[in-house]
N, C-alpha and C. Protein backbone atom coordinates (compact mmCIF):
# COMPACT_ATOMS: atom_id res chain seq x y z
N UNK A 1 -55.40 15.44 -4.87
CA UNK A 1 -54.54 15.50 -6.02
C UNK A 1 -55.07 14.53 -7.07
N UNK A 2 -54.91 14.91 -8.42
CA UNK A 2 -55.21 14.15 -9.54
C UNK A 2 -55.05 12.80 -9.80
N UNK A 3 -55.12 12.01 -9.99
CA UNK A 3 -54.23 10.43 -10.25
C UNK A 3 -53.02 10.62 -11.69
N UNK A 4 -53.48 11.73 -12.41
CA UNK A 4 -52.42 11.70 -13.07
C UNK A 4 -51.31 12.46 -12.21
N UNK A 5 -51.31 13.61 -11.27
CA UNK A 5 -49.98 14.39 -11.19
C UNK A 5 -49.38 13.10 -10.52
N UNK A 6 -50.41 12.43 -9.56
CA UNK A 6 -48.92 11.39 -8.65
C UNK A 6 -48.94 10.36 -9.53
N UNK A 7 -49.23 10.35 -10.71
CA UNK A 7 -48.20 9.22 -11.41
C UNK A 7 -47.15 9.96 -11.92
N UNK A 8 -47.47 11.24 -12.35
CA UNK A 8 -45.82 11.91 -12.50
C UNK A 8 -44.96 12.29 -11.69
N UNK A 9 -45.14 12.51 -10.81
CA UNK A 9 -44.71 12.75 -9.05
C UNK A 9 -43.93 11.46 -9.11
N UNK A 10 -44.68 10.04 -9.06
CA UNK A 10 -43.83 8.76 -8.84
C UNK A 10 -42.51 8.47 -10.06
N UNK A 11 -42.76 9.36 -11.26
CA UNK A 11 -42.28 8.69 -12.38
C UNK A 11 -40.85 9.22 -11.91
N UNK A 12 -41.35 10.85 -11.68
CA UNK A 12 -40.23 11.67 -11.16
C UNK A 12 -38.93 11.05 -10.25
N UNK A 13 -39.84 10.68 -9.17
CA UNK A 13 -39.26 10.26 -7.84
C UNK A 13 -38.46 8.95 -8.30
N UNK A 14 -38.72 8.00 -9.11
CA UNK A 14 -38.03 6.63 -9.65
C UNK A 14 -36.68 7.43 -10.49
N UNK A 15 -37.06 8.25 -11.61
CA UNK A 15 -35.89 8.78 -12.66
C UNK A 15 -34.79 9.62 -11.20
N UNK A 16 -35.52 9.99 -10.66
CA UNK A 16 -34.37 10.73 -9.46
C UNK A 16 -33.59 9.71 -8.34
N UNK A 17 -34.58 9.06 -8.22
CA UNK A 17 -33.82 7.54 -7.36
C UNK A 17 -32.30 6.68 -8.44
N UNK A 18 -33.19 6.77 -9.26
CA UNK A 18 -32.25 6.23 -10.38
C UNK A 18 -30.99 6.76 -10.44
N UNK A 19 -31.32 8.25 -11.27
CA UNK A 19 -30.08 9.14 -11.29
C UNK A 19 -29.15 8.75 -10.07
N UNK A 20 -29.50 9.40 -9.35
CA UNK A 20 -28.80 9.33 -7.88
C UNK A 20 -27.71 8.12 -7.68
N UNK A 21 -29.15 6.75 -8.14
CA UNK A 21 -27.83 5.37 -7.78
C UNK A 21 -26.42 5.41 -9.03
N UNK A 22 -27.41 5.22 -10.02
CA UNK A 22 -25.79 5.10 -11.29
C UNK A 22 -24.91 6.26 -11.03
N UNK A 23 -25.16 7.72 -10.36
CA UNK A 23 -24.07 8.58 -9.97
C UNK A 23 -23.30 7.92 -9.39
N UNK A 24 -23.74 7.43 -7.74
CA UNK A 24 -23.28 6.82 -6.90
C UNK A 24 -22.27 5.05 -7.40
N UNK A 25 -22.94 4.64 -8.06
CA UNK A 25 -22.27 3.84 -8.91
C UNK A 25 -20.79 3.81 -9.56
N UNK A 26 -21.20 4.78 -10.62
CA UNK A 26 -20.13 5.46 -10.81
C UNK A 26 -18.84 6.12 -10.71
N UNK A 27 -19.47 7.10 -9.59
CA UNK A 27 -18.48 7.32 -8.45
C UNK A 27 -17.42 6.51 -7.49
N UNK A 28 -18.44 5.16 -6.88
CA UNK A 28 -17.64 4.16 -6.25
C UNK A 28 -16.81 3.44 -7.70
N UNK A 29 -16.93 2.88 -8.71
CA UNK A 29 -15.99 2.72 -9.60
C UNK A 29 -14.81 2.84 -10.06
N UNK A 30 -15.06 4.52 -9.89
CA UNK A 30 -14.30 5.07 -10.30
C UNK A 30 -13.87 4.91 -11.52
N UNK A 31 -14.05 4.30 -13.06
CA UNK A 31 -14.13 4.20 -14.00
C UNK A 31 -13.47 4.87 -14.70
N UNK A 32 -12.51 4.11 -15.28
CA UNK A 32 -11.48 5.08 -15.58
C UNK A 32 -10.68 3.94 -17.24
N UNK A 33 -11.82 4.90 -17.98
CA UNK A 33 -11.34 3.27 -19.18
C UNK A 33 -9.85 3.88 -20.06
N UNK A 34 -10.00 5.48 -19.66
CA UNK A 34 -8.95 5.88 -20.27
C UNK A 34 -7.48 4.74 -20.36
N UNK A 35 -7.84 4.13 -19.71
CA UNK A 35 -5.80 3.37 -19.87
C UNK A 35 -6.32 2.42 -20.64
N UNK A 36 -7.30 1.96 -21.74
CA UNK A 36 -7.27 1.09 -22.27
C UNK A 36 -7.77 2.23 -23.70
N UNK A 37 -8.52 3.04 -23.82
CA UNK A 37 -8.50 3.51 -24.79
C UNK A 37 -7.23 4.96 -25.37
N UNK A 38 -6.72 5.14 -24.39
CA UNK A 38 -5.24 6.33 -24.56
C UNK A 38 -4.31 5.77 -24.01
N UNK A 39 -3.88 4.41 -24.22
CA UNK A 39 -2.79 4.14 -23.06
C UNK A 39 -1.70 4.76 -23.20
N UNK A 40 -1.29 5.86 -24.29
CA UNK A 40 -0.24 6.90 -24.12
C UNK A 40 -0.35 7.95 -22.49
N UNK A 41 -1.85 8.14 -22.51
CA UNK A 41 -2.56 9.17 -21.16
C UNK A 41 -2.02 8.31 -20.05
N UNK A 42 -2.47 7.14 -20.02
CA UNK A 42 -2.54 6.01 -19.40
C UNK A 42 -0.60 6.16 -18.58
N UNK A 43 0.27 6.04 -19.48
CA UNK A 43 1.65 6.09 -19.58
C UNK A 43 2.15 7.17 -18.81
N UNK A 44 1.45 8.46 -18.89
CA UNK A 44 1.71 9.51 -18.11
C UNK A 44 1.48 9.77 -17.13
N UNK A 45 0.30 8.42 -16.59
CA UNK A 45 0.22 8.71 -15.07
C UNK A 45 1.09 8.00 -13.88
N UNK A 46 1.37 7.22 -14.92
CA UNK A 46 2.71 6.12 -13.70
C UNK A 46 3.43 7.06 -13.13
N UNK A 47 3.75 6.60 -12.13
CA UNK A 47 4.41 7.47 -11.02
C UNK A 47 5.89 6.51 -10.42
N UNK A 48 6.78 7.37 -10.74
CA UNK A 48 7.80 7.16 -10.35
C UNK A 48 8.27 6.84 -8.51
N UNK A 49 8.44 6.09 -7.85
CA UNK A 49 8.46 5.44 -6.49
C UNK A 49 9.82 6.86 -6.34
N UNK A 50 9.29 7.41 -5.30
CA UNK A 50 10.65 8.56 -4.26
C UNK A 50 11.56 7.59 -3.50
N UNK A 51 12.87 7.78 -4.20
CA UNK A 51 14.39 7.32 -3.85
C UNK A 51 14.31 7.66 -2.87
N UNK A 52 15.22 6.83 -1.45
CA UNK A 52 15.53 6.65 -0.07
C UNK A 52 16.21 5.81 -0.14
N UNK A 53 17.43 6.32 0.78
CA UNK A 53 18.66 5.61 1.44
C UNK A 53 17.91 5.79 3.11
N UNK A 54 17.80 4.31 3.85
CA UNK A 54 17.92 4.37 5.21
C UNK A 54 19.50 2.97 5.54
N UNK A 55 19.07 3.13 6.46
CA UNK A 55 20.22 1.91 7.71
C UNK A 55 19.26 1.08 7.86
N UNK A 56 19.93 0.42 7.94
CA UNK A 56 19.47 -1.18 7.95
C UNK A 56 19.79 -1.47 9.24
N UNK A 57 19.23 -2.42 9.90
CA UNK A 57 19.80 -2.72 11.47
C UNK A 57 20.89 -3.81 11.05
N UNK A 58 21.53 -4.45 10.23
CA UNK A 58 22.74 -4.74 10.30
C UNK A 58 23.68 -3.52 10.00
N UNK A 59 23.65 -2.71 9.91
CA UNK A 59 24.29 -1.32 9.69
C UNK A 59 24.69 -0.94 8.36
N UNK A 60 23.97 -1.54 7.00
CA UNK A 60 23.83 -1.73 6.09
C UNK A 60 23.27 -0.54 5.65
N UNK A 61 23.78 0.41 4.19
CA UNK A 61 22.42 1.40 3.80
C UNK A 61 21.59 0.07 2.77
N UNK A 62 20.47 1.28 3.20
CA UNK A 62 19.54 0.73 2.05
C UNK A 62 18.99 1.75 0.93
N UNK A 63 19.41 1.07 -0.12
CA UNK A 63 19.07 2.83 -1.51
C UNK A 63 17.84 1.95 -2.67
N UNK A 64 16.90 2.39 -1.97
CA UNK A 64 15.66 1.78 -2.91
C UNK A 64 16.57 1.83 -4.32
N UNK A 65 16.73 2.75 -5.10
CA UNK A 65 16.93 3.05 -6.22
C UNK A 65 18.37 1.60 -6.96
N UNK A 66 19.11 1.47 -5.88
CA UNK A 66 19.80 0.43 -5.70
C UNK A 66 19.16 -1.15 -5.97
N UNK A 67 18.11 -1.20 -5.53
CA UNK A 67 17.16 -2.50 -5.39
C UNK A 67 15.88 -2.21 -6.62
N UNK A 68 16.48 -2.22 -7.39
CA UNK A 68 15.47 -2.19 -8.60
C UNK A 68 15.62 -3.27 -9.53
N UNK A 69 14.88 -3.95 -10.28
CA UNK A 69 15.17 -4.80 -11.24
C UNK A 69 14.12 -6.00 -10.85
N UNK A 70 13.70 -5.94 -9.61
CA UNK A 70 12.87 -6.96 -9.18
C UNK A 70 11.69 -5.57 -8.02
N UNK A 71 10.54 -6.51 -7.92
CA UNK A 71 9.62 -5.81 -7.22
C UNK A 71 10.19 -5.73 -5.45
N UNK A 72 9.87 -4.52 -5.24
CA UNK A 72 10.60 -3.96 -3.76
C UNK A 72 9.04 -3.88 -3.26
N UNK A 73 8.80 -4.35 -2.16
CA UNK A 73 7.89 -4.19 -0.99
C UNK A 73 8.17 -3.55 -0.02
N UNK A 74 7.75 -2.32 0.15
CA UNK A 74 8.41 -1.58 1.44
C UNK A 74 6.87 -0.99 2.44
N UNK A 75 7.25 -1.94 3.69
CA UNK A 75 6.44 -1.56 4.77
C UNK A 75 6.61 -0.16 5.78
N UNK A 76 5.95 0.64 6.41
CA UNK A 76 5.95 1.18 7.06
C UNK A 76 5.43 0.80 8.39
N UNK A 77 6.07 0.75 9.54
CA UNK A 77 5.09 -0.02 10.41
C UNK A 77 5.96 0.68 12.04
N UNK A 78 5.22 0.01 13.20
CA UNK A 78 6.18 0.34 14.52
C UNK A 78 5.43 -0.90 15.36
N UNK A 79 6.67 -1.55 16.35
CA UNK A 79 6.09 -2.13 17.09
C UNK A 79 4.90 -1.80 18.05
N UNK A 80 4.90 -1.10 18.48
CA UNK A 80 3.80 -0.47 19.15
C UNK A 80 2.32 -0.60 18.30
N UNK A 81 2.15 -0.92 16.69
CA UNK A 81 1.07 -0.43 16.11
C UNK A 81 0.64 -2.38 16.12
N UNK A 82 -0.90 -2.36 16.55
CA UNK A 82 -0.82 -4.05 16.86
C UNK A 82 -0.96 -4.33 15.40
N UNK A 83 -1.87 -4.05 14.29
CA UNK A 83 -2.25 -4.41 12.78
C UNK A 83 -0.84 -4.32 12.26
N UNK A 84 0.18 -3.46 12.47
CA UNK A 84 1.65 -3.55 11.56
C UNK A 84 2.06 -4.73 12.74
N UNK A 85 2.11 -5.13 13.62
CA UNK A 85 3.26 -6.62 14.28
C UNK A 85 1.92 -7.69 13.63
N UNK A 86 0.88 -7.57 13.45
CA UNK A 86 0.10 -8.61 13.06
C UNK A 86 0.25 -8.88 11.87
N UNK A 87 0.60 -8.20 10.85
CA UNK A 87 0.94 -8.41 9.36
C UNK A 87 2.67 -8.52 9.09
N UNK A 88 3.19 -8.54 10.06
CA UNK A 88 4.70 -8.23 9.65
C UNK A 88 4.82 -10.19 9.54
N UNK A 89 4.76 -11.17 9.94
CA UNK A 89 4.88 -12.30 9.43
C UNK A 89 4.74 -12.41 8.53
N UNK A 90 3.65 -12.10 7.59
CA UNK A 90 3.15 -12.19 6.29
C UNK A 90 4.54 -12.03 5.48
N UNK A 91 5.28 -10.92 5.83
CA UNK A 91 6.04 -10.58 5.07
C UNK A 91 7.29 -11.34 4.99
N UNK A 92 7.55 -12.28 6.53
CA UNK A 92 8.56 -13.32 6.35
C UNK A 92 8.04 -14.30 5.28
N UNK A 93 6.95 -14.47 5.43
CA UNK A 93 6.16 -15.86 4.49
C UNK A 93 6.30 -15.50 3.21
N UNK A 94 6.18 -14.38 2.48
CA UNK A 94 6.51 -13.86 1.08
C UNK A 94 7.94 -14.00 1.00
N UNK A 95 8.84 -13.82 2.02
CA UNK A 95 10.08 -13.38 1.52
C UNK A 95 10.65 -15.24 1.71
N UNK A 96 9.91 -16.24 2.12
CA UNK A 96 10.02 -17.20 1.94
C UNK A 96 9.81 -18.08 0.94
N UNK A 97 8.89 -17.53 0.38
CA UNK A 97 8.34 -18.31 -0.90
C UNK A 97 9.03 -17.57 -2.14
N UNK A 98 9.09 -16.17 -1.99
CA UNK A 98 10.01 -15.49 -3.39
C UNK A 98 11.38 -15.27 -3.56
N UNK A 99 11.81 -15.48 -2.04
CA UNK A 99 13.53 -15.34 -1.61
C UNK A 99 13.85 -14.06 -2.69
N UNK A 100 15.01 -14.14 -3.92
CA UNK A 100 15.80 -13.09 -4.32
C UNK A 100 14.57 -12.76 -5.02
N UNK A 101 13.88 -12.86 -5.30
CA UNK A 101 12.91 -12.20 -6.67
C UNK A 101 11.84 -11.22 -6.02
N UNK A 102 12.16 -10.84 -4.97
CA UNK A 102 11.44 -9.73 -3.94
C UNK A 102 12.11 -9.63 -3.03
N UNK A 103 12.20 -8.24 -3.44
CA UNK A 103 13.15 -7.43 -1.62
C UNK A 103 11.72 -6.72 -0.90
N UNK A 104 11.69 -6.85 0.46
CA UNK A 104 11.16 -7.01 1.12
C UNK A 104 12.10 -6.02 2.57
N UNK A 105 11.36 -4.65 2.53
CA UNK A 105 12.27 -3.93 3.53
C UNK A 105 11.05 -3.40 4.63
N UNK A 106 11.21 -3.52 5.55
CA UNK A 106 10.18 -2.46 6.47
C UNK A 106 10.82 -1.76 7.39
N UNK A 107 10.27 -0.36 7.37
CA UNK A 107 11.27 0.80 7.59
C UNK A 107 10.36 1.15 9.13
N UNK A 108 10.90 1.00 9.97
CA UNK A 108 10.38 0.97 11.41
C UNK A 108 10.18 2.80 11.21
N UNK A 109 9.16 2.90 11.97
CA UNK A 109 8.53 4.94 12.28
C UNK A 109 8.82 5.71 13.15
N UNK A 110 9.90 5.64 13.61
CA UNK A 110 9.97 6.40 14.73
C UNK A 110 10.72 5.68 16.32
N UNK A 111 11.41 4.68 16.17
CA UNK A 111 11.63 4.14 17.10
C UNK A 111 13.15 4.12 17.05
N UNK A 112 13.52 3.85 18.15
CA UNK A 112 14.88 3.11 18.38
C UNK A 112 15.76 2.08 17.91
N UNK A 113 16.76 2.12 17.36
CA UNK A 113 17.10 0.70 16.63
C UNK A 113 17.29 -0.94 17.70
N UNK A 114 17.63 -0.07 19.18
CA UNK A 114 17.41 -1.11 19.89
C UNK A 114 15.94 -1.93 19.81
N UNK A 115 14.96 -0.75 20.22
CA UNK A 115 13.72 -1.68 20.60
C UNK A 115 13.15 -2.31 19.03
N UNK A 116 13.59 -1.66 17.85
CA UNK A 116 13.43 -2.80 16.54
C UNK A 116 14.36 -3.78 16.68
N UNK A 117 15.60 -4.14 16.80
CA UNK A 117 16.49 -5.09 16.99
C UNK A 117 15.84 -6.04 17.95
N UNK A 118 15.15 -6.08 19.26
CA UNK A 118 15.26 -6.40 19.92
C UNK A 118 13.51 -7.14 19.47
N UNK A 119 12.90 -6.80 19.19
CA UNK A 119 11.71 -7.05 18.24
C UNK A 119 11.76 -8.33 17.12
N UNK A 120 12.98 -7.65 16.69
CA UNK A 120 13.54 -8.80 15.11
C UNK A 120 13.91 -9.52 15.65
N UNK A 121 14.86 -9.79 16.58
CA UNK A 121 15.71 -11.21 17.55
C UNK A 121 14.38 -11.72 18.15
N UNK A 122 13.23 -11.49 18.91
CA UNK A 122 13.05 -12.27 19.31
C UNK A 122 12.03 -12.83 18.41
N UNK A 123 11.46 -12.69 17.50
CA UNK A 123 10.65 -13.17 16.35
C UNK A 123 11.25 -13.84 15.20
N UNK A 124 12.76 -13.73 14.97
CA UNK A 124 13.56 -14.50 14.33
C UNK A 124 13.12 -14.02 12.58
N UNK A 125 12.97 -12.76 12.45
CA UNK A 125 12.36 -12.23 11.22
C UNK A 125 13.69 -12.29 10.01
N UNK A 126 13.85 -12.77 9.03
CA UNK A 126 15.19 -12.75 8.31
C UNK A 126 15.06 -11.50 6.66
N UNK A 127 14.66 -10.89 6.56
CA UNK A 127 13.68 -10.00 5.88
C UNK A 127 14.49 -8.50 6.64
N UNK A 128 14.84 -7.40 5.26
CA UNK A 128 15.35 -6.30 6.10
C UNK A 128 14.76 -5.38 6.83
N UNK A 129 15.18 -4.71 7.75
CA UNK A 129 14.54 -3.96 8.32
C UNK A 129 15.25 -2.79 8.54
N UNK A 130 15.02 -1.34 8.44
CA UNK A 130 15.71 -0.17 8.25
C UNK A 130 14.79 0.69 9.15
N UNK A 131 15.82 1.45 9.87
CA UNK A 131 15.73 1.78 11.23
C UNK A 131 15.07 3.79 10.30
N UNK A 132 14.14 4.15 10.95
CA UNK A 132 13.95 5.76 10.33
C UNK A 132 13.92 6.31 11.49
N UNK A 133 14.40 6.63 12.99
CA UNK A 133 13.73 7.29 14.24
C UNK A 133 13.57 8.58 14.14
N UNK A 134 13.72 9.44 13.19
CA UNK A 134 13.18 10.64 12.95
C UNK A 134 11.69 10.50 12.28
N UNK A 135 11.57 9.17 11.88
CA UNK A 135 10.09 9.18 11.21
C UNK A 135 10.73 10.27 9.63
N UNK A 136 11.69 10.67 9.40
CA UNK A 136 11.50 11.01 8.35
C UNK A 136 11.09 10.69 6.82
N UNK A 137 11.29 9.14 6.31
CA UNK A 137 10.90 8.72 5.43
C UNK A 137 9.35 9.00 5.33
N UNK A 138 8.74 7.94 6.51
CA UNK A 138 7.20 8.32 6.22
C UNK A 138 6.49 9.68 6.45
N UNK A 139 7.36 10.73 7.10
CA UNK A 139 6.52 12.10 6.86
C UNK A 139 7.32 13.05 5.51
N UNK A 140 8.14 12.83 5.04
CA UNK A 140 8.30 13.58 3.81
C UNK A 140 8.53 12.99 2.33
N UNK A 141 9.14 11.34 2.37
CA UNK A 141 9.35 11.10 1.56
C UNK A 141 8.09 10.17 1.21
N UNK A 142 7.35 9.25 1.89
CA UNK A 142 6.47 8.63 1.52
C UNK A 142 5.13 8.91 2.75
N UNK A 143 4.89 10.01 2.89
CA UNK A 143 3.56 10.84 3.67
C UNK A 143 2.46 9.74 3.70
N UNK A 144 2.35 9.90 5.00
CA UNK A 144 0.86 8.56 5.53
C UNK A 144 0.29 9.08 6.31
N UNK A 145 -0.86 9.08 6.36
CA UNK A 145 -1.51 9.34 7.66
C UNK A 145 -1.96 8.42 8.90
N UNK A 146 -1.25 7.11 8.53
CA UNK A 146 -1.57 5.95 9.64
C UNK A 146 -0.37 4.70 8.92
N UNK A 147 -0.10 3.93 9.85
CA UNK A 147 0.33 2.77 9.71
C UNK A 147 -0.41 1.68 9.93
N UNK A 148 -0.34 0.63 9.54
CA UNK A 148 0.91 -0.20 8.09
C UNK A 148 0.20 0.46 6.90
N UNK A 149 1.58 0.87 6.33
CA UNK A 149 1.43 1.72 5.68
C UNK A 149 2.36 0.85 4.23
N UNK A 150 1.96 0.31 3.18
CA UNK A 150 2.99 -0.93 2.57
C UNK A 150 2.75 -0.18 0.82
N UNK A 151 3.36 -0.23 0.38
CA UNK A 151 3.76 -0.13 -1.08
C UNK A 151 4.75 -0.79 -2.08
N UNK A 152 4.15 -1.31 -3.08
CA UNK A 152 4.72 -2.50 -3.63
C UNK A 152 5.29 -1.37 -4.99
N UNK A 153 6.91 -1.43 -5.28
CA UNK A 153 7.47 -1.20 -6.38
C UNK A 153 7.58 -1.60 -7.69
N UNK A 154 7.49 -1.41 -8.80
CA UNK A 154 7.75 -2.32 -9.71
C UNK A 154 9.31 -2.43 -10.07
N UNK A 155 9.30 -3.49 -10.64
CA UNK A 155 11.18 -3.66 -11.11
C UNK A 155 11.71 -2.61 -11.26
N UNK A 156 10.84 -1.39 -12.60
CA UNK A 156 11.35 -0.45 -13.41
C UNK A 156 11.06 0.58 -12.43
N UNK A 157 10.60 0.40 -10.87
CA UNK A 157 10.88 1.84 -9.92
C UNK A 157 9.70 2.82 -9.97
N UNK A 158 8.50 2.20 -10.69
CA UNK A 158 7.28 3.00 -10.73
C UNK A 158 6.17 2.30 -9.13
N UNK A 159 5.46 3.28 -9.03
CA UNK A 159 4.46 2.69 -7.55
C UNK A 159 3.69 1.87 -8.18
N UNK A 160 3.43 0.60 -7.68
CA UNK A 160 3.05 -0.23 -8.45
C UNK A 160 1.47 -0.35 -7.37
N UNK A 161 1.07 -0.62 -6.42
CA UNK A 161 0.08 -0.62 -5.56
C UNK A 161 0.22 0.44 -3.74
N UNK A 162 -0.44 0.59 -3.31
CA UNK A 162 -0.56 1.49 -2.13
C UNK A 162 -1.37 0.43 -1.37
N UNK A 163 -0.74 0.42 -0.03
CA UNK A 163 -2.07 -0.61 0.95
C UNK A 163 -1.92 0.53 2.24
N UNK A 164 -2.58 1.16 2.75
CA UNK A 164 -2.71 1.69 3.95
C UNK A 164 -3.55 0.83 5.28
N UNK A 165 -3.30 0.52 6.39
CA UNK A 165 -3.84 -0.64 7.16
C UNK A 165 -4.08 -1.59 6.92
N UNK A 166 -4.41 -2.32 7.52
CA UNK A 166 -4.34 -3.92 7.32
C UNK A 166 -5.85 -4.53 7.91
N UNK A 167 -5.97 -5.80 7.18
CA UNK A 167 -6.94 -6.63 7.86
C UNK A 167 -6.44 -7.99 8.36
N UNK A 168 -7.28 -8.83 8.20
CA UNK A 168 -6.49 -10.07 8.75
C UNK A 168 -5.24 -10.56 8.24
N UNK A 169 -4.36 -11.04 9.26
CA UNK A 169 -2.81 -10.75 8.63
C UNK A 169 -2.94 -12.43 6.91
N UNK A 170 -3.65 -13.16 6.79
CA UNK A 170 -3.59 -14.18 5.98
C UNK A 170 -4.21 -13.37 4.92
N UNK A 171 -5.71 -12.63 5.13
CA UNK A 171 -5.89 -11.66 4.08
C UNK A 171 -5.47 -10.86 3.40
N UNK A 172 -4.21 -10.02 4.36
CA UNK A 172 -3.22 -9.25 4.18
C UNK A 172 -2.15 -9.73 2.94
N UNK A 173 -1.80 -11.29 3.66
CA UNK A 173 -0.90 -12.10 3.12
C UNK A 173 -0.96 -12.13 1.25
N UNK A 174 -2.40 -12.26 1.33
CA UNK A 174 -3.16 -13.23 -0.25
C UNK A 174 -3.00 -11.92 -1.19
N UNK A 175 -3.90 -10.45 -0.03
CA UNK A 175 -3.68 -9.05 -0.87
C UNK A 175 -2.10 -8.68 -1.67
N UNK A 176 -1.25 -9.04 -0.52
CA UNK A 176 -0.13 -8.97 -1.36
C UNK A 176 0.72 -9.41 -2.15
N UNK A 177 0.19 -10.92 -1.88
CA UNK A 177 0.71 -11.91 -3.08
C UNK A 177 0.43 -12.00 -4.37
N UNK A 178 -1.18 -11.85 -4.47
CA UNK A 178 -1.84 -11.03 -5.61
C UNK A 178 -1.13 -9.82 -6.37
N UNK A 179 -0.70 -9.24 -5.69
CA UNK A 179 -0.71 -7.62 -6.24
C UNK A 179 0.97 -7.99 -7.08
N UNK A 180 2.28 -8.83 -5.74
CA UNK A 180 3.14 -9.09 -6.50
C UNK A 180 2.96 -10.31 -7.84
């Protein structure tokens, strides 16, 4: 072969390497400047948080829509799942440091109100907890495909962040202190 075709061959192979990364770039970004140059567009994508009434294990309802005005943290979790009992402290420690200025509910998936009661007593958790044993919240009203499954509200009732699983429960901790 010529010495010129494989310098165009190489020039090729660099502009295609290239392409490829800033796609890939891009893509992971996700880049999305629209909310700073249309923030009317921007306005239309907020998403309104889906209203739910559950029970509370003091036998309390709980009506998200009720608890608005301040940011609502609502976990999805089950004792059985080890990453949701490994992050569920975190959430006493927030609800310690913000007391009334964050409600703080985690809606157990599928279980018994005994074996959550019996969970909360012996961990001494003071933070609500709302019993779902049909699992219905998290399969129709707020659909997951895994637990801890956590979403932070804003005052005005829009989804303010999505966290699906967890990492280290202090990392967990900082992710959500941040976000509130």
């Amino acid at each position: 072969m010529k010495k010129e075709n494989r310098i165009i061959i190489a020039i090729l192979a660099v502009l295609a390497i290239a392409i490829a990364v800033l796609a890939t770039v891009l893509i992971i970004k996700k880049i999305d400047d629209s909310r700073y140059v249309y923030p009317e567009k921007y306005e239309e994508q907020i998403k309104k948080a889906p209203d739910f009434t559950a029970t509370l294990l003091t036998g309390e309802e709980f009506t998200l829509s009720e608890n608005l005005g301040k940011p609502v943290l609502v976990n999805f979790w089950a004792t059985w799942c080890g990453p949701c009992v490994g992050e569920i402290h975190e959430f006493e420690k927030l609800k310690e440091e913000y007391g009334d200025e964050l409600v703080i509910v985690a809606v157990n998936c599928g279980e018994k109100a005994e074996t959550v009661k019996e969970f909360v007593d012996e961990n001494g958790y003071t933070f609500a907890f709302a019993i779902d044993e049909k699992a219905e919240i998290s399969t129709n009203i707020y659909p997951t495909m895994s637990i801890p499954y956590t979403v932070l509200i804003d005052a005005n009732g829009n989804l303010a962040e999505e966290f699906v699983g967890a990492v280290s429960a202090e990392k967990q901790y900082k992710i959500y202190k941040e976000a509130i």
